[in-house]
Protein backbone atom coordinates (compact mmCIF):
# COMPACT_ATOMS: atom_id res chain seq x y z
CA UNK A 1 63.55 83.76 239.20
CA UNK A 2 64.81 81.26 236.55
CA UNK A 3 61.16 79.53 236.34
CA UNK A 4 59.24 83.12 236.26
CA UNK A 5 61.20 84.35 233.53
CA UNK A 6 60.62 81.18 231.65
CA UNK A 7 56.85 81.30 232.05
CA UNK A 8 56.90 85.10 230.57
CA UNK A 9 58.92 83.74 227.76
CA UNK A 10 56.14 80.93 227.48
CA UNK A 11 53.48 83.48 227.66
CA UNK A 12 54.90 85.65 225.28
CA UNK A 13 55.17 82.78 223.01
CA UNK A 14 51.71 82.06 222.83
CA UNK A 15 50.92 85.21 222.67
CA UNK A 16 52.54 85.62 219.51
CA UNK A 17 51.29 82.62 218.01
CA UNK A 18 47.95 83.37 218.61
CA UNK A 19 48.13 87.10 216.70
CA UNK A 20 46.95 87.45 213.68
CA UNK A 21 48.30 89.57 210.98
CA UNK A 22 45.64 92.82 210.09
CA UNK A 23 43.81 92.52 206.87
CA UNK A 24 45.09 93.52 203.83
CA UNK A 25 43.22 95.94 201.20
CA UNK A 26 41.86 94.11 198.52
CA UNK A 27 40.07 95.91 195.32
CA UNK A 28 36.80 94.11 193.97
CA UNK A 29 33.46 92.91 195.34
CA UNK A 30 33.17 90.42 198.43
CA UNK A 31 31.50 87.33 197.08
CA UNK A 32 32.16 85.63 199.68
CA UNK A 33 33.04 86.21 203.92
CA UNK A 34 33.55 83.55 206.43
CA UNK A 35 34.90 84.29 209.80
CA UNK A 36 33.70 81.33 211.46
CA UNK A 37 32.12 82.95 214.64
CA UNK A 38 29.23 80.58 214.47
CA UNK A 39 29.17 77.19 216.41
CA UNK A 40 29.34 75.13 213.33
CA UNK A 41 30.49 75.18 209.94
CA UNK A 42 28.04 76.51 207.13
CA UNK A 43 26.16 74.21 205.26
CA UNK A 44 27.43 75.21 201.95
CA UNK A 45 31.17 74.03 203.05
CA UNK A 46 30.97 70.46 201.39
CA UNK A 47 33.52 68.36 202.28
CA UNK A 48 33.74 64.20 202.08
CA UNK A 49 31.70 62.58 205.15
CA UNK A 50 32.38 59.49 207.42
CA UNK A 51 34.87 56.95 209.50
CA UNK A 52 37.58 57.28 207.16
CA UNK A 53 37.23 61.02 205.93
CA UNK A 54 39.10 64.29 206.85
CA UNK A 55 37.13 66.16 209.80
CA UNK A 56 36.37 70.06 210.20
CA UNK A 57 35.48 71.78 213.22
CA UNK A 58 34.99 75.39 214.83
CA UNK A 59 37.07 76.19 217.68
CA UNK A 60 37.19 79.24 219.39
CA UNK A 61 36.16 80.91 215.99
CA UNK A 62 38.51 79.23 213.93
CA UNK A 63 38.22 76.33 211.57
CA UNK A 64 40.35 73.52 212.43
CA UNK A 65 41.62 70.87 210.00
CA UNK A 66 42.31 67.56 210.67
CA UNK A 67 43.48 64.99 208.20
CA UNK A 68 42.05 62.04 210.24
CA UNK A 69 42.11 58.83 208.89
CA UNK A 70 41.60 60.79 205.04
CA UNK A 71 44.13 60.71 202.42
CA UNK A 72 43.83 64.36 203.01
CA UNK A 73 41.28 67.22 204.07
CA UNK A 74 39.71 68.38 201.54
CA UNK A 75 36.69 71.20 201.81
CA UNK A 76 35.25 73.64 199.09
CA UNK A 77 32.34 76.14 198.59
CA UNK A 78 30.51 77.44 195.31
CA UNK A 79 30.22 80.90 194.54
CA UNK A 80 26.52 81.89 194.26
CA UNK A 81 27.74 82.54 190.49
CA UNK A 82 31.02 81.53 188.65
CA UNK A 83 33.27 84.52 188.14
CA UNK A 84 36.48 85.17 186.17
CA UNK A 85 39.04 87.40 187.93
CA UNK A 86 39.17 87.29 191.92
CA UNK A 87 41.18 87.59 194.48
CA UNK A 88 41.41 85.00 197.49
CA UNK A 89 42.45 86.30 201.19
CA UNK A 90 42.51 84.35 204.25
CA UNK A 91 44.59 83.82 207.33
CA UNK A 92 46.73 80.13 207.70
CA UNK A 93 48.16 78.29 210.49
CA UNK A 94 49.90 74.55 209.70
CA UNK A 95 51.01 74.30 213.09
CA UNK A 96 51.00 70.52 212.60
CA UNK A 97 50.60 69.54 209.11
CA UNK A 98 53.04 69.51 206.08
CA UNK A 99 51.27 71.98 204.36
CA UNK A 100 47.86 73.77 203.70
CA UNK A 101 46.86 74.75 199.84
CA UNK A 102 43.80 76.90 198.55
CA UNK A 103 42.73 78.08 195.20
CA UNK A 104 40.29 78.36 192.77
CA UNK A 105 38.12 75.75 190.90
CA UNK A 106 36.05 75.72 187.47
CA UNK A 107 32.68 74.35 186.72
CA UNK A 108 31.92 71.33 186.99
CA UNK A 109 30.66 67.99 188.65
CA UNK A 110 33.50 67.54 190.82
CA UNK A 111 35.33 70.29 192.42
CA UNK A 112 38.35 68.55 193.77
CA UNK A 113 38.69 67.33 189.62
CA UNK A 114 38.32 70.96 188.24
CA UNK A 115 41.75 72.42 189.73
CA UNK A 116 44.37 73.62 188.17
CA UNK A 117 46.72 75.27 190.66
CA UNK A 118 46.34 76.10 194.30
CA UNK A 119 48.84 78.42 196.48
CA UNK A 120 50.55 75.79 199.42
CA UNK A 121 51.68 77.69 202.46
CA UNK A 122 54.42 74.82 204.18
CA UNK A 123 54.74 74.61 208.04
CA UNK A 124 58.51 75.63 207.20
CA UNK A 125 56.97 78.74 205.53
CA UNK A 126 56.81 78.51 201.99
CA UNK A 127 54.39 79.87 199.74
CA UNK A 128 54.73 78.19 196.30
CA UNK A 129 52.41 78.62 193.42
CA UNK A 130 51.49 74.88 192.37
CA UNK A 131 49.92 73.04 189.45
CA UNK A 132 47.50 70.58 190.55
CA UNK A 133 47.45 67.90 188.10
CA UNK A 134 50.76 67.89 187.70
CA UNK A 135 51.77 68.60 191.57
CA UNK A 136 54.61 70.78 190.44
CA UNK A 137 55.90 73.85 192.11
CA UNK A 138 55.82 76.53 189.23
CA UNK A 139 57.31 79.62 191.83
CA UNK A 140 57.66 79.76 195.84
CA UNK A 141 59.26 81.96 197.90
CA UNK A 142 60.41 81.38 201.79
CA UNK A 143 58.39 83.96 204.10
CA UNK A 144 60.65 81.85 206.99
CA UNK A 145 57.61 82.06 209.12
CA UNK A 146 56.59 80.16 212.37
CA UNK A 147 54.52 76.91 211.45
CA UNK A 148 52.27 78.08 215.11
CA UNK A 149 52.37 81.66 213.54
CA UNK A 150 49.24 83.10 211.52
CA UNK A 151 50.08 84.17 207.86
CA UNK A 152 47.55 86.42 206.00
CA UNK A 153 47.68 85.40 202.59
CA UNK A 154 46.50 87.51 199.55
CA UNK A 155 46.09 85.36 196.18
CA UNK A 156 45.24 87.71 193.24
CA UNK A 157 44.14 85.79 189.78
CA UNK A 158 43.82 88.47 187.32
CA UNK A 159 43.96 87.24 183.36
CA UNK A 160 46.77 85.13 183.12
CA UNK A 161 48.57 86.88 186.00
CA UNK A 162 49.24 85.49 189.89
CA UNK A 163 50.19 87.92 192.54
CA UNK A 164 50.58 86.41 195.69
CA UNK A 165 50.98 88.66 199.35
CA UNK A 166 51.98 87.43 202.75
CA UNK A 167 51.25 90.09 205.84
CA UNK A 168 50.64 92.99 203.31
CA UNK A 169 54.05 92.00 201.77
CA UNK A 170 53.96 90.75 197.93
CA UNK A 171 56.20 87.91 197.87
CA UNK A 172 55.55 86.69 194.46
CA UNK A 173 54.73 87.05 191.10
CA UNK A 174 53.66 85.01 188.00
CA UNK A 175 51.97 84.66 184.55
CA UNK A 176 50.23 81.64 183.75
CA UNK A 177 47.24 80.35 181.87
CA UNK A 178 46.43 78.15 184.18
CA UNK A 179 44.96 80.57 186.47
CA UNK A 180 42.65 82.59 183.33
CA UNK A 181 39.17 80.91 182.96
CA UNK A 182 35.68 80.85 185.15
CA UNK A 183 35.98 80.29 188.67
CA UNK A 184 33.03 78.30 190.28
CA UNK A 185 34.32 78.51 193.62
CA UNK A 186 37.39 77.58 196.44
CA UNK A 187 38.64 75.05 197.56
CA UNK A 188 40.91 73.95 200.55
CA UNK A 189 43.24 71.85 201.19
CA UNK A 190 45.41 70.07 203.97
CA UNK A 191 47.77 67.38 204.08
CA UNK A 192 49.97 65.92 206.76
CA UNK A 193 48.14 66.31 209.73
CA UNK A 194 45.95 69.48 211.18
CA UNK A 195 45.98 72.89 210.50
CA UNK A 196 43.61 76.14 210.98
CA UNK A 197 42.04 78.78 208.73
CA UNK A 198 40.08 81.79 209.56
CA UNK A 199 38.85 84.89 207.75
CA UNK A 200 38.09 83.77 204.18
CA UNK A 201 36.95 86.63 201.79
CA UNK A 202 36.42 86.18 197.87
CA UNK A 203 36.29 89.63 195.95
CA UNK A 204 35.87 89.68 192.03
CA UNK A 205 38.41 92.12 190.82
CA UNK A 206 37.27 94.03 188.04
């Protein structure tokens, strides 16, 4: 009896892990929608190639993340045209990475260089607003979430105001201008290990 009931509690644990939080409503335009149901990843997700870089796959219709041999995995995608206020909604897993960041970057050569802050969702479950160059936490909040649970994140940039939503709950608030300018397209990122994404969607608010 004591090794049936711990196989439902397995079960059950699994199950949980594997659910995934329902959308959340969004006002704008989708510019972008990626639920990964194809076998591989679309073409116009760039991300570093070779040996010694970060690798992506599709599993199960799910993008996996895997830091590798990398410094980090790092993967972006342009919008068909830059845009100025958007919102950013996807669903995050760091079952075994430190933490997974996405966010918004301008125009320019280099994606990864035209950054200014990303939202980092920690394995320990905290959702921080953080400026990228320099790698300081400007607000966070502790959802105390799972690291094998799904989160469904919502990451409005409107002006120079940030309102961030975890599993149709907002969780956080704030006004900066590094968020106000053109947006060229998103980028994610992963350090520490691997991690999974799904359901990516881009609307322009207006």
């Amino acid at each position: 009896m004591k090794t049936f009931l711990l196989l439902l509690l397995s079960i059950a644990s699994l199950h949980a892990a594997d659910k995934k939080p329902k959308a959340m409503r969004a006002k704008g335009d989708t510019i972008l929608l990626d639920d990964f149901k194809s076998d591989k990843l679309d073409e116009k997700w760039v991300h570093p190639k070779g040996e010694a870089a970060a690798k992506f796959t599709i599993t199960d219709g799910v993008l996996e993340l895997d830091q590798h041999a990398a410094k980090g995995a790092v993967i972006w995608r342009n919008f068909d045209t830059p845009v100025q206020d958007a919102s950013i909604q996807l669903l995050v897993r760091p079952w075994a990475c430190n933490w997974i960041a996405f966010g918004f970057y301008g125009s320019g050569e280099r994606a990864v260089a035209e950054r200014k802050l990303n939202i980092a969702v920690t394995k320990n479950g905290a959702v921080s607003v953080r400026d990228v160059e320099k790698q300081d936490s400007l607000k966070a909040v502790n959802t105390k979430s799972a690291p094998d649970e799904w989160q469904r994140i919502l990451f409005e940039s409107r002006g120079d105001k940030i309102t961030v939503s975890v599993n149709d709950r907002e969780v956080l608030e704030y006004k900066t201008e590094l968020t106000k300018g053109e947006k060229a397209g998103i980028l994610l990122n992963l350090y520490g290990g691997k991690g999974s994404v799904d359901e990516i969607e881009v609307k322009v608010i207006k």
